[in-house]
N, C-alpha and C. Protein backbone atom coordinates (compact mmCIF):
# COMPACT_ATOMS: atom_id res chain seq x y z
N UNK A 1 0.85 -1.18 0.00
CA UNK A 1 0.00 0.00 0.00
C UNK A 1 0.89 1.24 0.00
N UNK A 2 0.62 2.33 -0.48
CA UNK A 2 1.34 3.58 -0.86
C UNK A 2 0.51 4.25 0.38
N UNK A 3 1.66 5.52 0.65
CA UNK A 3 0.43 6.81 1.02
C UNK A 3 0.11 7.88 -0.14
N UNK A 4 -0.63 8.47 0.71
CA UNK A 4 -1.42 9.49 -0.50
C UNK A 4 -0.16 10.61 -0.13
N UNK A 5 -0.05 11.08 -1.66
CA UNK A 5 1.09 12.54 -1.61
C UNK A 5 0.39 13.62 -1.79
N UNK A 6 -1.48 13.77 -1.04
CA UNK A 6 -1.71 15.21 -0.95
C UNK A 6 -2.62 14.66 0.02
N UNK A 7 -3.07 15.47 1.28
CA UNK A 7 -4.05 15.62 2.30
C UNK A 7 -5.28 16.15 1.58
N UNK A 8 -6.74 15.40 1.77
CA UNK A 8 -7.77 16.04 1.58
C UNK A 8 -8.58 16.73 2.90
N UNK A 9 -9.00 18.16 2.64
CA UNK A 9 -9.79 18.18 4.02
C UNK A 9 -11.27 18.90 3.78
N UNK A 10 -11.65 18.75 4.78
CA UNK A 10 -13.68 19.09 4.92
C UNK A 10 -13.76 20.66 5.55
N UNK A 11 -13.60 21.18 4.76
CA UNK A 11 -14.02 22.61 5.49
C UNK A 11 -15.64 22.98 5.58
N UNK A 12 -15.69 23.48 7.00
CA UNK A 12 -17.19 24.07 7.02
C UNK A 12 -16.94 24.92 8.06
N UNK A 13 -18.18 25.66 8.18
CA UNK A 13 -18.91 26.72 9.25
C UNK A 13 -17.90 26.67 10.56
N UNK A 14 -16.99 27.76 10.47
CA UNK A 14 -16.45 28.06 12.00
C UNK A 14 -15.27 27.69 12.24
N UNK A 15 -14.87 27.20 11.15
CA UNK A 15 -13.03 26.38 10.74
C UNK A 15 -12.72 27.25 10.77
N UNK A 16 -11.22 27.06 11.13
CA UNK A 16 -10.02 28.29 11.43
C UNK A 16 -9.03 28.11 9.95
N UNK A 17 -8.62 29.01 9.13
CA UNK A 17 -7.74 28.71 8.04
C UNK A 17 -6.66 29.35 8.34
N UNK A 18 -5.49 29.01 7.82
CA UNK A 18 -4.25 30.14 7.28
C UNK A 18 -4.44 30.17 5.94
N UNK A 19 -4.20 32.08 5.88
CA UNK A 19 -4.44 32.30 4.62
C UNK A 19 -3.83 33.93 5.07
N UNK A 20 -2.74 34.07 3.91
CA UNK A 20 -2.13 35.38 3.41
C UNK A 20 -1.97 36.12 5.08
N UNK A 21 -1.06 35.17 5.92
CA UNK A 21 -0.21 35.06 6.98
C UNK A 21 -0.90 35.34 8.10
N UNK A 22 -1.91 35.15 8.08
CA UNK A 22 -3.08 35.52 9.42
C UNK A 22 -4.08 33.95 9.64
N UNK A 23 -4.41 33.49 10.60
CA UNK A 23 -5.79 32.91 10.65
C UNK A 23 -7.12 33.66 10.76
N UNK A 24 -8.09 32.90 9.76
CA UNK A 24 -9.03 33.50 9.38
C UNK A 24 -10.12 32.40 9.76
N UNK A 25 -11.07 32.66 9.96
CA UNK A 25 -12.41 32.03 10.75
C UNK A 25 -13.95 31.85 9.35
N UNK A 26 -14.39 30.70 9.20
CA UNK A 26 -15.37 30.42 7.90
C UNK A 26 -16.07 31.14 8.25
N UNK A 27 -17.39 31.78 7.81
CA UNK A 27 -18.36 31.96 7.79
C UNK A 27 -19.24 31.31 6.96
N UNK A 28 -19.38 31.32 5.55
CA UNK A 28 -19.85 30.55 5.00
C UNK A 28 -18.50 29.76 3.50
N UNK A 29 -19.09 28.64 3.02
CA UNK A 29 -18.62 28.53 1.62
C UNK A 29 -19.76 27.55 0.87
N UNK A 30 -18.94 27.65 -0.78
CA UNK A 30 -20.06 27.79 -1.37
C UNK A 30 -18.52 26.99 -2.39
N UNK A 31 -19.60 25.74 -3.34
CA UNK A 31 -18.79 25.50 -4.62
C UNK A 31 -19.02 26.21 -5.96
N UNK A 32 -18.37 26.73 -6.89
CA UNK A 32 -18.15 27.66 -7.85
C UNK A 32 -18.00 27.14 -8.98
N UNK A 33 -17.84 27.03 -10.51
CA UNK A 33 -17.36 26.96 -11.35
C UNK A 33 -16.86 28.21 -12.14
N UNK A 34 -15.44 28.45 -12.56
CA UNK A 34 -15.41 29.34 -12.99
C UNK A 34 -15.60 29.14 -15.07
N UNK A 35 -14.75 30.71 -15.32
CA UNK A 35 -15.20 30.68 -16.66
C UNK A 35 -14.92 29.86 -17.53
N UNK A 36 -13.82 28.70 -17.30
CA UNK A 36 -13.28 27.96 -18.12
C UNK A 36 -13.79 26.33 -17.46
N UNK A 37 -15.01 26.67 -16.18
CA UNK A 37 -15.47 25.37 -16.08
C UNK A 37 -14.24 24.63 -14.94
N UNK A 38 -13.78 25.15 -14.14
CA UNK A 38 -13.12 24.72 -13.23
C UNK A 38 -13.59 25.18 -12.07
N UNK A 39 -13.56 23.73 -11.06
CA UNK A 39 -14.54 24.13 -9.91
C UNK A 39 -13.29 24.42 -8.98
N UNK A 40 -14.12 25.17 -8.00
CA UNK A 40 -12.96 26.05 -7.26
C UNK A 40 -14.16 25.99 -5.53
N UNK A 41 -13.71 26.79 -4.60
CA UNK A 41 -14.67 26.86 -3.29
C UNK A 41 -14.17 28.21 -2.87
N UNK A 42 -15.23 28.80 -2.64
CA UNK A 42 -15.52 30.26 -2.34
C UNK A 42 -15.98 30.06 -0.79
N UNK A 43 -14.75 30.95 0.05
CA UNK A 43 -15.20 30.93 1.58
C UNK A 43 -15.38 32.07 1.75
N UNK A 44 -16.35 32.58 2.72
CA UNK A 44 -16.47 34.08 2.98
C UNK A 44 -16.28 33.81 4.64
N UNK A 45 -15.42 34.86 5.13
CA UNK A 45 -14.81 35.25 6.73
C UNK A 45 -15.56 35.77 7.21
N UNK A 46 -15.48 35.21 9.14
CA UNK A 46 -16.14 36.11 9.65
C UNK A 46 -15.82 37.37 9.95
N UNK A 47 -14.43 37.59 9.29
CA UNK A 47 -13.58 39.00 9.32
C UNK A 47 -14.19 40.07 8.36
N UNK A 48 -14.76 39.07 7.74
CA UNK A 48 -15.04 40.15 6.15
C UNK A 48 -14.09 40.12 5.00
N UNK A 49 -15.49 39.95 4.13
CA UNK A 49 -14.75 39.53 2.81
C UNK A 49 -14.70 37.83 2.31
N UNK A 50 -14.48 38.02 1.26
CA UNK A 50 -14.49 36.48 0.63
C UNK A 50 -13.06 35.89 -0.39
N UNK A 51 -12.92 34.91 -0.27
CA UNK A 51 -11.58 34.36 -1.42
C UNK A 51 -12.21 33.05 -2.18
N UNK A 52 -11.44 33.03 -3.38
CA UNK A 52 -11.78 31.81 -3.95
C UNK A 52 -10.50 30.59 -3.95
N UNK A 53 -10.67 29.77 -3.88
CA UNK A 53 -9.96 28.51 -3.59
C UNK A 53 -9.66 27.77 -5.42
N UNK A 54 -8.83 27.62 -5.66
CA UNK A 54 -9.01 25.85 -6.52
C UNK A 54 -9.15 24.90 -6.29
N UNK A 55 -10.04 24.29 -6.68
CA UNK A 55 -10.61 23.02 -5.96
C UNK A 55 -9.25 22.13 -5.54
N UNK A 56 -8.23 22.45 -6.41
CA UNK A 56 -6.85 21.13 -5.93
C UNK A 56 -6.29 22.10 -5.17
N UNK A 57 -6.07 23.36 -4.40
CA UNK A 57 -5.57 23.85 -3.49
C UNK A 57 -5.51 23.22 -2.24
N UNK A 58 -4.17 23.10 -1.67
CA UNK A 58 -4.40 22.85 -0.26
C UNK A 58 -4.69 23.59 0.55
N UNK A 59 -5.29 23.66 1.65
CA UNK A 59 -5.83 24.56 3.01
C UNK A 59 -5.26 24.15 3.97
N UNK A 60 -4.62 25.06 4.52
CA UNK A 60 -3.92 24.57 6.08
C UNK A 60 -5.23 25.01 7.13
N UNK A 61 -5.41 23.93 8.06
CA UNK A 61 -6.95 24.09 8.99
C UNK A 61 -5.82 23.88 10.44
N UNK A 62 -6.53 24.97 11.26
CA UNK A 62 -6.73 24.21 12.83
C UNK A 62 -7.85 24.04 13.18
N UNK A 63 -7.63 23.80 14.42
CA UNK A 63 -8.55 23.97 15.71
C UNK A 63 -8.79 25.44 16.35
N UNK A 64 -10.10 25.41 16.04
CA UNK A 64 -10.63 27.25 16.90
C UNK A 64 -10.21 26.97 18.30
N UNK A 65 -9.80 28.23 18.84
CA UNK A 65 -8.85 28.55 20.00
C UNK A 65 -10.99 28.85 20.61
N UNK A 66 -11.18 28.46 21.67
CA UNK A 66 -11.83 28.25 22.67
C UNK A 66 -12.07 29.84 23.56
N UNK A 67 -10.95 30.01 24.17
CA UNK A 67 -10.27 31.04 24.82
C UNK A 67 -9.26 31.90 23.88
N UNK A 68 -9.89 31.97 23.06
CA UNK A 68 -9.27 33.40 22.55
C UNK A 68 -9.51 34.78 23.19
């Protein structure tokens, strides 16, 4: 048996991401196709504001801090 050479993960409602050197908190997401027909995932923050993903992008996830 091999391992897999990419991590898949489940993002939803209230996940913590790194993204463009900060952690950022879901609010919602949503799957997309863009203009050339490539699906991608659109998360919008509870910071404000939204990004789009490529569907083969990796996402670095934690665990929401409790006691923040």
């Amino acid at each position: 048996m091999s391992a897999p050479t990419k991590a898949a993960a489940l993002v939803s409602r209230g996940d913590v991401i790194g993204y463009e050197g900060q952690w950022r908190r879901v609010r919602a997401l949503r799957m997309d196709t863009g203009s050339m027909g490539e699906l991608s995932v659109v998360v919008a923050w509870e910071e404000g504001g939204f990004d789009r993903f490529p569907a083969e992008d990796d996402l670095l996830l934690r665990t929401p801090c409790l006691f923040a």
